[in-house]
Protein backbone atom coordinates (compact mmCIF):
# COMPACT_ATOMS: atom_id res chain seq x y z
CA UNK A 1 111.54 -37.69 161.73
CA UNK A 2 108.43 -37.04 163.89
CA UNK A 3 107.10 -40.11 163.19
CA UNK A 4 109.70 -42.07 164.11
CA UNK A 5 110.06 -40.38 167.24
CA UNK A 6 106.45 -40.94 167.85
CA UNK A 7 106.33 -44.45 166.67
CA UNK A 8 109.56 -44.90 169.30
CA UNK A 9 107.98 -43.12 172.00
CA UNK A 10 105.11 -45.27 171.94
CA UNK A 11 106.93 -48.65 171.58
CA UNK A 12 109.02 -47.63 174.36
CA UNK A 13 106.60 -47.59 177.08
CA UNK A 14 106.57 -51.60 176.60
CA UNK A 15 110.26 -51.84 176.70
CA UNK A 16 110.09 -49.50 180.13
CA UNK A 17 106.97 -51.05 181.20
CA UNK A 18 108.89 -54.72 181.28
CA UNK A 19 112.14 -53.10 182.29
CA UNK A 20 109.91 -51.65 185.35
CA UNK A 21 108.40 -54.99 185.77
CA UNK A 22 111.61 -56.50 186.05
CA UNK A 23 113.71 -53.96 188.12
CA UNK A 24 110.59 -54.34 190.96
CA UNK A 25 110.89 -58.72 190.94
CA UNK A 26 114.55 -57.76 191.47
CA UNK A 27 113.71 -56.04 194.08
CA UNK A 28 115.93 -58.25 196.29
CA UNK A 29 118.76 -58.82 194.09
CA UNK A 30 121.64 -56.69 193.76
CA UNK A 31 121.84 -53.24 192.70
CA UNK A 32 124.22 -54.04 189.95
CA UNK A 33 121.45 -56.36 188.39
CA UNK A 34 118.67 -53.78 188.16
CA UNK A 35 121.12 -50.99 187.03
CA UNK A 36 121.66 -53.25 184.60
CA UNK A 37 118.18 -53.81 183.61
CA UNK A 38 117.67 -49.97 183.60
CA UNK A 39 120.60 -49.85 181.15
CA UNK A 40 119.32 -52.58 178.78
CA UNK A 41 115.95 -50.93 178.54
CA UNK A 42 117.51 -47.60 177.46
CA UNK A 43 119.50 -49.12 174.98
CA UNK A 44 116.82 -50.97 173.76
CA UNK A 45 114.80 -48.09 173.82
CA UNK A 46 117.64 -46.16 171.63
CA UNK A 47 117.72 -48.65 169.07
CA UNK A 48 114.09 -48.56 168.44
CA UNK A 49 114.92 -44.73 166.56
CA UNK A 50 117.50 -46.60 164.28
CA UNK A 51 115.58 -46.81 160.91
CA UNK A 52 115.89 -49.74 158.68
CA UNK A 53 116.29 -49.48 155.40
CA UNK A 54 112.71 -50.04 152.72
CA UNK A 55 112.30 -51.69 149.76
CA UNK A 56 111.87 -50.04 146.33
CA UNK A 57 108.74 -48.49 146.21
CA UNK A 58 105.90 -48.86 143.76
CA UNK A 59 104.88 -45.85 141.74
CA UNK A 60 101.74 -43.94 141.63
CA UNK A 61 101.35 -40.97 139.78
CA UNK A 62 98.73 -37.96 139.16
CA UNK A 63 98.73 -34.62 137.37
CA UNK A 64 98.01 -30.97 138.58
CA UNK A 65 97.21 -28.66 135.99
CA UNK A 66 97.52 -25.28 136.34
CA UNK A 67 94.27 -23.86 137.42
CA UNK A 68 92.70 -20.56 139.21
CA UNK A 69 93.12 -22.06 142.85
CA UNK A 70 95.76 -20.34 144.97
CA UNK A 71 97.09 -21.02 148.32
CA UNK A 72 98.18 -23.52 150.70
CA UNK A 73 94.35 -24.31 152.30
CA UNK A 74 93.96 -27.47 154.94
CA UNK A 75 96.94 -29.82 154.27
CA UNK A 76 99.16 -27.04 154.06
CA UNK A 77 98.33 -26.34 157.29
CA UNK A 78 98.84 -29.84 158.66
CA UNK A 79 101.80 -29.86 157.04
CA UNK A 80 102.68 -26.13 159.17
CA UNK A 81 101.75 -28.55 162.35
CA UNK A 82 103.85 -31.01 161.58
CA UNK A 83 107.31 -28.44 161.40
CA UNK A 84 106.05 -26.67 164.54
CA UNK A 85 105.73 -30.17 166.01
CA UNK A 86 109.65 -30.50 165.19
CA UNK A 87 110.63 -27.19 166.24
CA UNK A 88 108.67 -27.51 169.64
CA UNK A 89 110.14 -31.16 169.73
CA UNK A 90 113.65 -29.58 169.10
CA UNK A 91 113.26 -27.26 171.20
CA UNK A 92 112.99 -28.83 173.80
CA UNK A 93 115.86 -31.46 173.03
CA UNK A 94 117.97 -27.80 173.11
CA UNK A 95 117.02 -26.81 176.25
CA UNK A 96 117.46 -30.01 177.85
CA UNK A 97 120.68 -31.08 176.80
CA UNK A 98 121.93 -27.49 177.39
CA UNK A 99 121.90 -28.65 181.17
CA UNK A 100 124.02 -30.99 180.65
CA UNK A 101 126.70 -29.39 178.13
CA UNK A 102 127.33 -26.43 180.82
CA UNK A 103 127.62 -28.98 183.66
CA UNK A 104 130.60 -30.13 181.49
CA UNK A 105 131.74 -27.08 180.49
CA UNK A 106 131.91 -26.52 184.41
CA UNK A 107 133.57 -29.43 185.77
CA UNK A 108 136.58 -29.15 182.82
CA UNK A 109 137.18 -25.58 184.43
CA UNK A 110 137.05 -27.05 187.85
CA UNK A 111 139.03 -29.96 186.70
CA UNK A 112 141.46 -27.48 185.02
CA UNK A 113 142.40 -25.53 188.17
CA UNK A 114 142.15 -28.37 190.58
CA UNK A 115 145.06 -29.39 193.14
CA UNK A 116 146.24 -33.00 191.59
CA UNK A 117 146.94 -35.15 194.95
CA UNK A 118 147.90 -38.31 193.28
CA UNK A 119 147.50 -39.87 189.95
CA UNK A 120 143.99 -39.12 188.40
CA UNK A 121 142.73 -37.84 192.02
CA UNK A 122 142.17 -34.26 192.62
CA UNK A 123 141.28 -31.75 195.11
CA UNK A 124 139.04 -28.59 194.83
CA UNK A 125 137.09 -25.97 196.78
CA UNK A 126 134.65 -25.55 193.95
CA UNK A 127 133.21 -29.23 194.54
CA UNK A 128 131.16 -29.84 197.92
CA UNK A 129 130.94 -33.92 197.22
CA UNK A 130 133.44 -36.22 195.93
CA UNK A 131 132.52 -36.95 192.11
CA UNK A 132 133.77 -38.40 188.47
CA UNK A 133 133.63 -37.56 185.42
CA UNK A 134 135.14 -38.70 182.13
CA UNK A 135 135.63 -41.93 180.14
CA UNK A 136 139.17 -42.49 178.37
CA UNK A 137 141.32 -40.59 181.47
CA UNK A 138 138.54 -40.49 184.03
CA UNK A 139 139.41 -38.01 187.15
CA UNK A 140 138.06 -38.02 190.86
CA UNK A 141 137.60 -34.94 192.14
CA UNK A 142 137.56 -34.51 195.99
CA UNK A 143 136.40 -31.14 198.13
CA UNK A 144 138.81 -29.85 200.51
CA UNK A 145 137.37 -30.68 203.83
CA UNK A 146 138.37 -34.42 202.30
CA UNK A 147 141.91 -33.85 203.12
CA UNK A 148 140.47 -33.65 206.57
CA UNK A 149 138.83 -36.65 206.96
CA UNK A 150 141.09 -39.80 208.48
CA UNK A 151 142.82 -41.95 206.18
CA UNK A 152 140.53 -44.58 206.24
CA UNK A 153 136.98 -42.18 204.99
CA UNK A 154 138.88 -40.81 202.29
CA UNK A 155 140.01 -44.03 201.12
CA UNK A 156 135.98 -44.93 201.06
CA UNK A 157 135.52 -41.97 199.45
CA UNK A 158 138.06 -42.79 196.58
CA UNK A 159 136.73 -46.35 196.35
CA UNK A 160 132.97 -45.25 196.31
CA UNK A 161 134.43 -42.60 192.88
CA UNK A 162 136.51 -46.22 191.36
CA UNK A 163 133.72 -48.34 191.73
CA UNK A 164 131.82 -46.22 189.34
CA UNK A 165 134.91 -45.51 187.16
CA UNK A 166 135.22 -49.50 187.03
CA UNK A 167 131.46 -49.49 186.04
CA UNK A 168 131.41 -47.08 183.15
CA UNK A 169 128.75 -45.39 185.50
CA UNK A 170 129.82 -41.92 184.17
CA UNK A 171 129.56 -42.91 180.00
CA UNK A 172 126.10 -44.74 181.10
CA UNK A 173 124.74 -41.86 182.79
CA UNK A 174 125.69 -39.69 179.84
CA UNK A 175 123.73 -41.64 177.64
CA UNK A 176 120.70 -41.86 180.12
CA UNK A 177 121.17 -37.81 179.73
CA UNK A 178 121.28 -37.94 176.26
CA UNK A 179 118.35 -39.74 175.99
CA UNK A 180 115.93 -37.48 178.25
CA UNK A 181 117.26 -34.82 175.48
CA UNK A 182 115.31 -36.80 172.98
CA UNK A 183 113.04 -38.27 174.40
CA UNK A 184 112.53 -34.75 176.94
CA UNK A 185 108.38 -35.39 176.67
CA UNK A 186 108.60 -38.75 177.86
CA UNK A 187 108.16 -39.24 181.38
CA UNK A 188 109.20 -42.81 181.56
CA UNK A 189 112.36 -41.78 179.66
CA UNK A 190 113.17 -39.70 182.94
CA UNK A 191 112.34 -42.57 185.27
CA UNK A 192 114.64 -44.72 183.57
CA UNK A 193 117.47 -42.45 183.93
CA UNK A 194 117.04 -41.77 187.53
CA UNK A 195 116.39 -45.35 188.41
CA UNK A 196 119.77 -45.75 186.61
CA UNK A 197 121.75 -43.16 188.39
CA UNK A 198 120.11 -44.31 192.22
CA UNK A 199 121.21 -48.04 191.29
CA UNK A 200 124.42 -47.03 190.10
CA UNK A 201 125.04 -45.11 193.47
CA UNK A 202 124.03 -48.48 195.31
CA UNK A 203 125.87 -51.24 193.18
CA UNK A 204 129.26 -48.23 194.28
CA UNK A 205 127.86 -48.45 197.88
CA UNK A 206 127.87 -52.47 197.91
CA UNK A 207 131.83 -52.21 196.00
CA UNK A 208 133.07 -49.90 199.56
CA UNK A 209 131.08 -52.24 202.18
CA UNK A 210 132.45 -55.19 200.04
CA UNK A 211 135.90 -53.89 200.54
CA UNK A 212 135.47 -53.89 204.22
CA UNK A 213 134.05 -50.62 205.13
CA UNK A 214 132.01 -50.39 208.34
CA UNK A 215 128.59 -50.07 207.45
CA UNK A 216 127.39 -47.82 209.76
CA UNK A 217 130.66 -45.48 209.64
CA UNK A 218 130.22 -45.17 205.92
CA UNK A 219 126.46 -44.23 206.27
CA UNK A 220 127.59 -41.52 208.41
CA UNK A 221 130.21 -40.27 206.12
CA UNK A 222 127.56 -39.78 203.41
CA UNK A 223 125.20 -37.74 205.90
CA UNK A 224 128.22 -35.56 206.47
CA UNK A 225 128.91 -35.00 202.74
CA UNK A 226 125.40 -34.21 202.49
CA UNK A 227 125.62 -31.40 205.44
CA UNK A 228 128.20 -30.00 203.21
CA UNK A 229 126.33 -29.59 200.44
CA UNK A 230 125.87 -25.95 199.54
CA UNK A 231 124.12 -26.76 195.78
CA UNK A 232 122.81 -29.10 193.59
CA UNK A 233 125.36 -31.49 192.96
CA UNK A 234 127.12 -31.24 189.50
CA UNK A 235 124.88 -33.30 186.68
CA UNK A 236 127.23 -33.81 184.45
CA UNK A 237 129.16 -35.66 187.19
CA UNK A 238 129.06 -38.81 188.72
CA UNK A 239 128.78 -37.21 192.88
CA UNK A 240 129.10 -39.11 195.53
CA UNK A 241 125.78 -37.84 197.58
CA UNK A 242 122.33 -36.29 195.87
CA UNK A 243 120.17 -35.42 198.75
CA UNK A 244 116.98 -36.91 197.38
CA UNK A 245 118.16 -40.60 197.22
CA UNK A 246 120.30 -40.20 200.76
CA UNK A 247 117.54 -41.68 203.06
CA UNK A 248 116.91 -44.64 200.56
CA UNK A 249 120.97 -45.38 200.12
CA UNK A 250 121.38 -45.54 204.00
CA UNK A 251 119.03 -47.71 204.72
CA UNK A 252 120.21 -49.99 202.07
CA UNK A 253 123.96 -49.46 203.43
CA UNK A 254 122.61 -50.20 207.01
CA UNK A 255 120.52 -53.09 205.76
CA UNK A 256 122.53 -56.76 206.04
CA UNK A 257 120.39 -58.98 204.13
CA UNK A 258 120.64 -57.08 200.86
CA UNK A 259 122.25 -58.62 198.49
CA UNK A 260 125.76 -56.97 197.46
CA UNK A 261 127.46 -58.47 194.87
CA UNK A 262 127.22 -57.86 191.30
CA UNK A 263 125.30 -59.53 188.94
CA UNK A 264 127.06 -62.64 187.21
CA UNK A 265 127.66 -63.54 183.72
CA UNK A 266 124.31 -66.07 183.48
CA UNK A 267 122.27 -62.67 184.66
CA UNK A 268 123.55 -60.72 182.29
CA UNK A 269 123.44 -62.74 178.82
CA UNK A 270 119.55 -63.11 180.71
CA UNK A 271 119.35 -59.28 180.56
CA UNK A 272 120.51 -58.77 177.12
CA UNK A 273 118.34 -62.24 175.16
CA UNK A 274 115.61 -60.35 177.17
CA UNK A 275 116.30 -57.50 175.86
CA UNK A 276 116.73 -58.98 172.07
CA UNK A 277 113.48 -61.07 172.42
CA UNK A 278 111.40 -57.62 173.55
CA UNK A 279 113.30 -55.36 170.58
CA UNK A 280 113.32 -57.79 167.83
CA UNK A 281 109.62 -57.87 167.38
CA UNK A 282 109.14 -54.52 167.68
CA UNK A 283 112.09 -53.07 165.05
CA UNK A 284 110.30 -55.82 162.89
CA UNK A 285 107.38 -54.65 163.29
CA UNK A 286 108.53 -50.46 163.15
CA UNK A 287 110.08 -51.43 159.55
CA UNK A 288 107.61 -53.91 157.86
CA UNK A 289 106.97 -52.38 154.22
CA UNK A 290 106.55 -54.15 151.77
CA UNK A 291 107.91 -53.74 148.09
CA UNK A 292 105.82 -54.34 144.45
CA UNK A 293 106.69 -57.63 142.96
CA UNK A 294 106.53 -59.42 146.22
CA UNK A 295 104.91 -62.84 145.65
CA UNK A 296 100.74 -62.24 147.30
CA UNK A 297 101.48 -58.87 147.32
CA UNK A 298 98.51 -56.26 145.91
CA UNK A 299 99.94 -52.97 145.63
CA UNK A 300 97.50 -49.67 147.06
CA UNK A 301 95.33 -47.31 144.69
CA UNK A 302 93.99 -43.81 145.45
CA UNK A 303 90.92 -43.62 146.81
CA UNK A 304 90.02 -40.65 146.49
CA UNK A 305 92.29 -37.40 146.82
CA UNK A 306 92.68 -33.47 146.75
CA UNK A 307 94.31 -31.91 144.32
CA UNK A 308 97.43 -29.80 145.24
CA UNK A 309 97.41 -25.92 144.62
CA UNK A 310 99.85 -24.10 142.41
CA UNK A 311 101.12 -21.52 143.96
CA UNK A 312 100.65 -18.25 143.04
CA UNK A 313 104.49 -17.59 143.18
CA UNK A 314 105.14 -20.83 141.16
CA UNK A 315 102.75 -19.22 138.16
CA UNK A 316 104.07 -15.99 137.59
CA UNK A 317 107.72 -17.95 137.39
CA UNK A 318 106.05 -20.07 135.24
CA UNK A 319 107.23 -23.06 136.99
CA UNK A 320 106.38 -26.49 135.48
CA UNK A 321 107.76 -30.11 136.29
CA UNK A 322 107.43 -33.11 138.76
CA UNK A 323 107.34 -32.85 142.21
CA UNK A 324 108.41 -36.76 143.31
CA UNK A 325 107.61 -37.65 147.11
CA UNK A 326 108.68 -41.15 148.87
CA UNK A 327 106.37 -42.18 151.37
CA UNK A 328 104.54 -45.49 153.18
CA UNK A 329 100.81 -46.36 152.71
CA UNK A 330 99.93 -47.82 155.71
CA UNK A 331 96.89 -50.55 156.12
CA UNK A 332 94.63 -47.86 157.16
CA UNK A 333 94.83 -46.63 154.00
CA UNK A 334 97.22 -43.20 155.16
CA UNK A 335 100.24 -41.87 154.09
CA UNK A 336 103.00 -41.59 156.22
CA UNK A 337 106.59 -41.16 156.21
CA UNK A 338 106.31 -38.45 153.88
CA UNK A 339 109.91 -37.17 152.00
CA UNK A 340 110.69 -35.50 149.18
CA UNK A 341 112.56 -37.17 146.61
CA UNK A 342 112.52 -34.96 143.52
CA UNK A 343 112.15 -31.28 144.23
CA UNK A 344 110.57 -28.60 142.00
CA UNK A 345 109.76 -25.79 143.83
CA UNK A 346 109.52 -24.83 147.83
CA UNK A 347 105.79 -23.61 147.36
CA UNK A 348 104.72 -26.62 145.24
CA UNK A 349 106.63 -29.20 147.28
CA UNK A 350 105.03 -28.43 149.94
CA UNK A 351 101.48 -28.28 148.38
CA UNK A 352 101.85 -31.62 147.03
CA UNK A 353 102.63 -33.20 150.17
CA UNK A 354 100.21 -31.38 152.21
CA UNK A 355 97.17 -32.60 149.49
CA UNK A 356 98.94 -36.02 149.78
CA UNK A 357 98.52 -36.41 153.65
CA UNK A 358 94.53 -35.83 152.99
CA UNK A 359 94.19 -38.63 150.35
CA UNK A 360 92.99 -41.93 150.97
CA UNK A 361 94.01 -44.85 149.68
CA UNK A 362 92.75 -48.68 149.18
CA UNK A 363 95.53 -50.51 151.47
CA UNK A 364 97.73 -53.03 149.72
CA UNK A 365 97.47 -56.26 150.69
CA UNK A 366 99.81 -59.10 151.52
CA UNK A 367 97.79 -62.64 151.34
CA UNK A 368 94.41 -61.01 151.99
CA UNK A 369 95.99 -58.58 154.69
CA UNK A 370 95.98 -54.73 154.98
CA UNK A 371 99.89 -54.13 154.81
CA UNK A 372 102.17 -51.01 154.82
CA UNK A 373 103.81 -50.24 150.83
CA UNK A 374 106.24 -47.92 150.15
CA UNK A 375 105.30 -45.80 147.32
CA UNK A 376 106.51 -43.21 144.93
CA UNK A 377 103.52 -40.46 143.89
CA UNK A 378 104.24 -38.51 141.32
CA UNK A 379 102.54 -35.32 141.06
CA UNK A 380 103.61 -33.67 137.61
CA UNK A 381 102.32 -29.81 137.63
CA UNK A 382 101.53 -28.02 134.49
CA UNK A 383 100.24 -24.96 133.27
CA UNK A 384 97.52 -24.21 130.91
């Protein structure tokens, strides 16, 4: 698991490193085009923890006999780093996506005693910015002081809250979410996702001025939902107004030459062969093992190892038998990718692939090249 969250980590500063690349040389293009590209690049970035399935493995094997040596030593311990690893990773994952589960949690009770003013549209005193949230019966959710406002703002307002309903925004934004939860350490992770929420807030601006709103009226409408604000605005919900994107979205909204409408069909097949052509080599390149019996193919030997420890606990049960662990030998001559496929005992499990991790190993080679193998070590334990 860690590995392939580290392997995807670091692949997916590339995919985010183009996707940045890109969203800057459409700098001038619409806001629906670079949301677009922010969206691609997460997904691609998603796939890239999707593992493929390996070949059969080749089989090694080695025997631990039984002797005075007791204890977990060195690659136990590596093997301790590697769970606190997943813990802290987990952890974190927890506390991040906790934000986002009681900002749910939150807006169903708000949505739950809300004033329904027509259709899916609502009014409430616990909201201080017009917002959406949900994907099969999405609802808008307007403050109060809306019902104030003349005709024509609240219809921008209701527009600005369809536009994004129209868009998905509130499912993509989700998923953006979802992502920081796994990917919590990475900052480029949380880039993505705000780049995606600012241009989704945009392409919603361009779908009101489209429809005829007056710029500069509309630009003052969002400065007065933002003098409203009393908190954060909701993150589980799409709002209408976050205060630290406001300067940057009226300036946009009072700028003329932008371009405002969304991106076509020829820019977004471009977006998604892009976004093939950067994944496809990668995944490729994530799940390249190789099986025995390919043609060229020299399988890996040991090197040199250390020999696992029977546990003390494992003795005085007299515990005997084959501990069977799956795992990758990489063209550095490393395991990796370490699981268990036979168990024998907790203690001894554990030994064995803690010793394991410290071996060496002569790579196998595919036509003269260092390749990754999947292998099969078994390490049979026996008592004298």
């Amino acid at each position: 698991m860690i590995n392939l969250l580290v392997g995807a980590a670091w692949k997916s500063v590339l995919v985010l490193g183009v996707a940045c690349l890109a969203a800057w040389a459409a700098r001038k293009a619409s806001a629906d085009l670079r949301h677009r590209i922010w969206l691609g690049a997460l997904i691609a970035v998603a796939a890239l923890l999707v593992p493929l399935p390996i070949a059969e493995p080749a089989r090694l094997s080695t025997l631990v006999v039984g002797v005075a040596q007791v204890g977990l030593g060195r690659g136990a311990a590596l093997l301790t780093w590697t769970k606190f690893a997943l813990w802290l990773w987990a952890a974190g994952a927890v506390a991040v996506g906790l934000r986002t589960v009681v900002g749910l949690i939150r807006l169903a009770r708000i949505t739950a005693t809300a004033r329904t003013e027509i259709s899916n549209i609502l009014t409430s005193g616990q909201v201080s910015t017009p917002l959406t949230w949900g994907v099969f019966r999405p609802v808008i959710l307007l403050p109060d002081y809306a019902l104030d406002w003349p005709v024509e703002k609240r219809d921008w307002a209701i527009r600005h809250e369809q536009a994004h309903i129209a868009r998905k925004d509130w499912l993509w934004q989700i998923f953006a979410q979802a992502m920081t939860c796994v990917f919590w350490f990475h900052p480029l992770v949380w880039l993505a996702a705000s780049r995606l929420r600012n241009e989704a807030e945009h392409a919603a601006d361009n779908a009101v001025l489209g429809a005829g709103a007056d710029a500069a009226d509309y630009a003052s409408q969002l400065v007065e939902v933002a003098r409203q604000l009393q908190t954060a605005s909701l993150l589980a919900g799409v709002s209408m107004v976050r205060t630290p994107v406001l300067e940057d979205r009226v300036t946009s909204i009072l700028n003329s030459t932008l371009r405002r409408r969304p991106a076509g069909w020829a820019a977004r097949l471009g977006i998604v062969a892009a976004s093939l052509a950067l994944l496809l080599p990668l995944a490729a390149y994530q799940n390249e093992v190789y099986k025995s019996g390919e043609p060229g193919l020299t399988m890996p030997s040991v090197a040199s190892r250390v020999e696992p420890v029977y546990t003390q606990e494992a003795k005085d049960a007299k515990i005997q038998g084959t501990v069977a662990v799956g795992l990758e030998v990489n063209a550095e001559g490393k395991a990796q990718n370490m699981y268990i496929i036979r168990s024998l005992d907790k203690g001894l499990d554990e030994n064995a692939m803690a010793a394991i991790r410290q071996w060496t190993f002569k790579p196998g080679e595919k036509d003269g090249k260092a390749v990754t193998v999947a292998a099969t070590i078994e390490v049979n334990f026996r008592l004298l």
